[in-house]
Protein backbone atom coordinates (compact mmCIF):
# COMPACT_ATOMS: atom_id res chain seq x y z
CA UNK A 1 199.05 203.41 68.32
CA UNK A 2 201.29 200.43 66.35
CA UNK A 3 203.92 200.39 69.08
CA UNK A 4 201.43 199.94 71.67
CA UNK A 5 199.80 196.76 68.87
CA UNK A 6 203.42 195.92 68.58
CA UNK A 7 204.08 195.72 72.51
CA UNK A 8 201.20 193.66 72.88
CA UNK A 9 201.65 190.85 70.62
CA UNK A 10 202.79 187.91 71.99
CA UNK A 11 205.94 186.31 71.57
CA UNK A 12 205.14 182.88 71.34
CA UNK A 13 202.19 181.05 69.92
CA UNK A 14 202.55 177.67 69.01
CA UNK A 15 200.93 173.82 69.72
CA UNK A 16 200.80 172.29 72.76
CA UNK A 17 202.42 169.59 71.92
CA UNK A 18 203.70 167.02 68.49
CA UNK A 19 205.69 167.86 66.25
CA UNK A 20 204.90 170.97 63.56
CA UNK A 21 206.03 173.65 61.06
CA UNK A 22 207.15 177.49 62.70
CA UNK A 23 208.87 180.40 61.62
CA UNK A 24 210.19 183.49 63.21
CA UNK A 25 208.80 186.49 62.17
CA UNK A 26 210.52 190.13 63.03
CA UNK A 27 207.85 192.94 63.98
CA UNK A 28 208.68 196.15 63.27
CA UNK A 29 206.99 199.80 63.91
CA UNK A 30 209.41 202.74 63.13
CA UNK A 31 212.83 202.11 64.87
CA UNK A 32 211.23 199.20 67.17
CA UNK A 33 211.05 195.85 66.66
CA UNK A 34 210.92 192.14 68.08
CA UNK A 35 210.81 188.64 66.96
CA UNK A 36 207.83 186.14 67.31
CA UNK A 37 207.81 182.85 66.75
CA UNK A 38 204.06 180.93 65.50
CA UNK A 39 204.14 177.20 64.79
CA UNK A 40 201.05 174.89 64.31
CA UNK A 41 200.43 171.51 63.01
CA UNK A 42 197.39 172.82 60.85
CA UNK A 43 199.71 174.62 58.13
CA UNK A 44 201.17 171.98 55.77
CA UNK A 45 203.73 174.99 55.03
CA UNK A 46 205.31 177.63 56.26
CA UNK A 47 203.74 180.18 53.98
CA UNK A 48 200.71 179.02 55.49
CA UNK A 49 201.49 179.75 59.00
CA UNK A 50 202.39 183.82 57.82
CA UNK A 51 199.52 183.98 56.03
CA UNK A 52 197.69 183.60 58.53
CA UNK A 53 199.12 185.42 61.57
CA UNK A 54 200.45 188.53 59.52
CA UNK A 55 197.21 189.92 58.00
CA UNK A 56 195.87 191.03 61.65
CA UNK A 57 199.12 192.72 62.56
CA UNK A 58 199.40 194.49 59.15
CA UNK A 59 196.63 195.93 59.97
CA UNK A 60 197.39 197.41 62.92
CA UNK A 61 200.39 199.24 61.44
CA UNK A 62 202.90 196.49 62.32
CA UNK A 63 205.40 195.50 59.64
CA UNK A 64 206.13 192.23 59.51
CA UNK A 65 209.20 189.75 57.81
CA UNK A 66 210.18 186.26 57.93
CA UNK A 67 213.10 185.76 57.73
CA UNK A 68 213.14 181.95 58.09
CA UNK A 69 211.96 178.83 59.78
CA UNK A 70 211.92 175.24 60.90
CA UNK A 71 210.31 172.54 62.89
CA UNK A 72 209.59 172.46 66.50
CA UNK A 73 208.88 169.33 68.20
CA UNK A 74 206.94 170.32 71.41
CA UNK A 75 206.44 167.55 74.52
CA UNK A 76 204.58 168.82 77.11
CA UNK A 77 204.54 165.97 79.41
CA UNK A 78 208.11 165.76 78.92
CA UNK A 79 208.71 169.61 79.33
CA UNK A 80 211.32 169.54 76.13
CA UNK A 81 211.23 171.45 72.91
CA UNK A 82 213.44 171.15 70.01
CA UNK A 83 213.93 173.66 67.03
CA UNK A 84 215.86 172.32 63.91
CA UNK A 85 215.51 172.00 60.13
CA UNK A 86 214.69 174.97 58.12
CA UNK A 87 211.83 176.06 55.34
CA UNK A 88 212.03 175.64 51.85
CA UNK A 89 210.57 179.04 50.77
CA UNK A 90 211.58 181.22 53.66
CA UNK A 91 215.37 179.52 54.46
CA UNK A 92 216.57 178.64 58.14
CA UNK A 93 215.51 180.27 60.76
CA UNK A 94 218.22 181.25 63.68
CA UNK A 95 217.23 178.79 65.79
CA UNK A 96 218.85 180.30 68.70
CA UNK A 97 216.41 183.89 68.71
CA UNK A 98 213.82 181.23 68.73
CA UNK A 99 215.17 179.02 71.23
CA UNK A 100 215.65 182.58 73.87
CA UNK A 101 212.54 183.48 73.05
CA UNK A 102 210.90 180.14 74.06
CA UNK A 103 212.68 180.19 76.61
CA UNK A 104 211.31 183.32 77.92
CA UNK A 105 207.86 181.34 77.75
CA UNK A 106 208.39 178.17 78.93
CA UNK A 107 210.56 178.56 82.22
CA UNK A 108 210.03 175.95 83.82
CA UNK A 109 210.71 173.33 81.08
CA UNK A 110 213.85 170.90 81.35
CA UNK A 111 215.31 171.43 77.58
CA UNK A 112 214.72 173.70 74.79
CA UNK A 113 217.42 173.35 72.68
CA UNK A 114 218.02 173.46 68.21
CA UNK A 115 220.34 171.82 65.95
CA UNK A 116 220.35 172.97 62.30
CA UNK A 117 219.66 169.25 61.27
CA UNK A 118 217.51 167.86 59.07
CA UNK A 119 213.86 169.14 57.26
């Protein structure tokens, strides 16, 4: 029952578009496991953005772990994303499981690309 939960939970939920807070959060149910990444301009921090997304999975036997973040800047219109920066209480993200795994969403987009620069 929590590896079918965990095979259904999307990889990627984040803003349409500006520029907001994420982290990367590793799912795991026994020997399984995959990464997520959740960003949204609503959570002034990135403790906020767990808080929110983890109770639901918790509870459906999914353990979850963050083990960093960062900042996305998302443009639409522009079809680019950047990943960069990192979070004070959870330490830098690796950008580049993020970065694959937007990827994997957002196909048809020109650049999605980090740096480990700035905030």
């Amino acid at each position: 029952m929590a590896l079918e939960a965990l095979q259904r939970v999307d990889e990627v939920d984040i803003d349409g578009s500006g520029r907001f807070k994420y982290i990367l959060i590793k799912l795991s149910v026994g020997d399984q496991s995959k990464y997520i990444v959740r960003g949204y301009r609503r959570c002034g921090y990135h403790a906020d953005i767990y808080d929110e997304v983890t109770p639901a999975l918790e509870k459906q036997g999914i353990q979850c772990d963050c083990p960093g973040g960062g900042r996305i800047e998302h443009d639409k219109n522009a079809k680019t994303i950047l990943v960069y920066g990192y979070s004070m209480g959870f330490g830098q993200a690796d950008h580049s499981i993020a970065v694959k795994i937007l990827k994997k969403k957002y196909p048809s987009y020109t650049s999605i690309t980090f740096n480990n620069e700035g905030y």
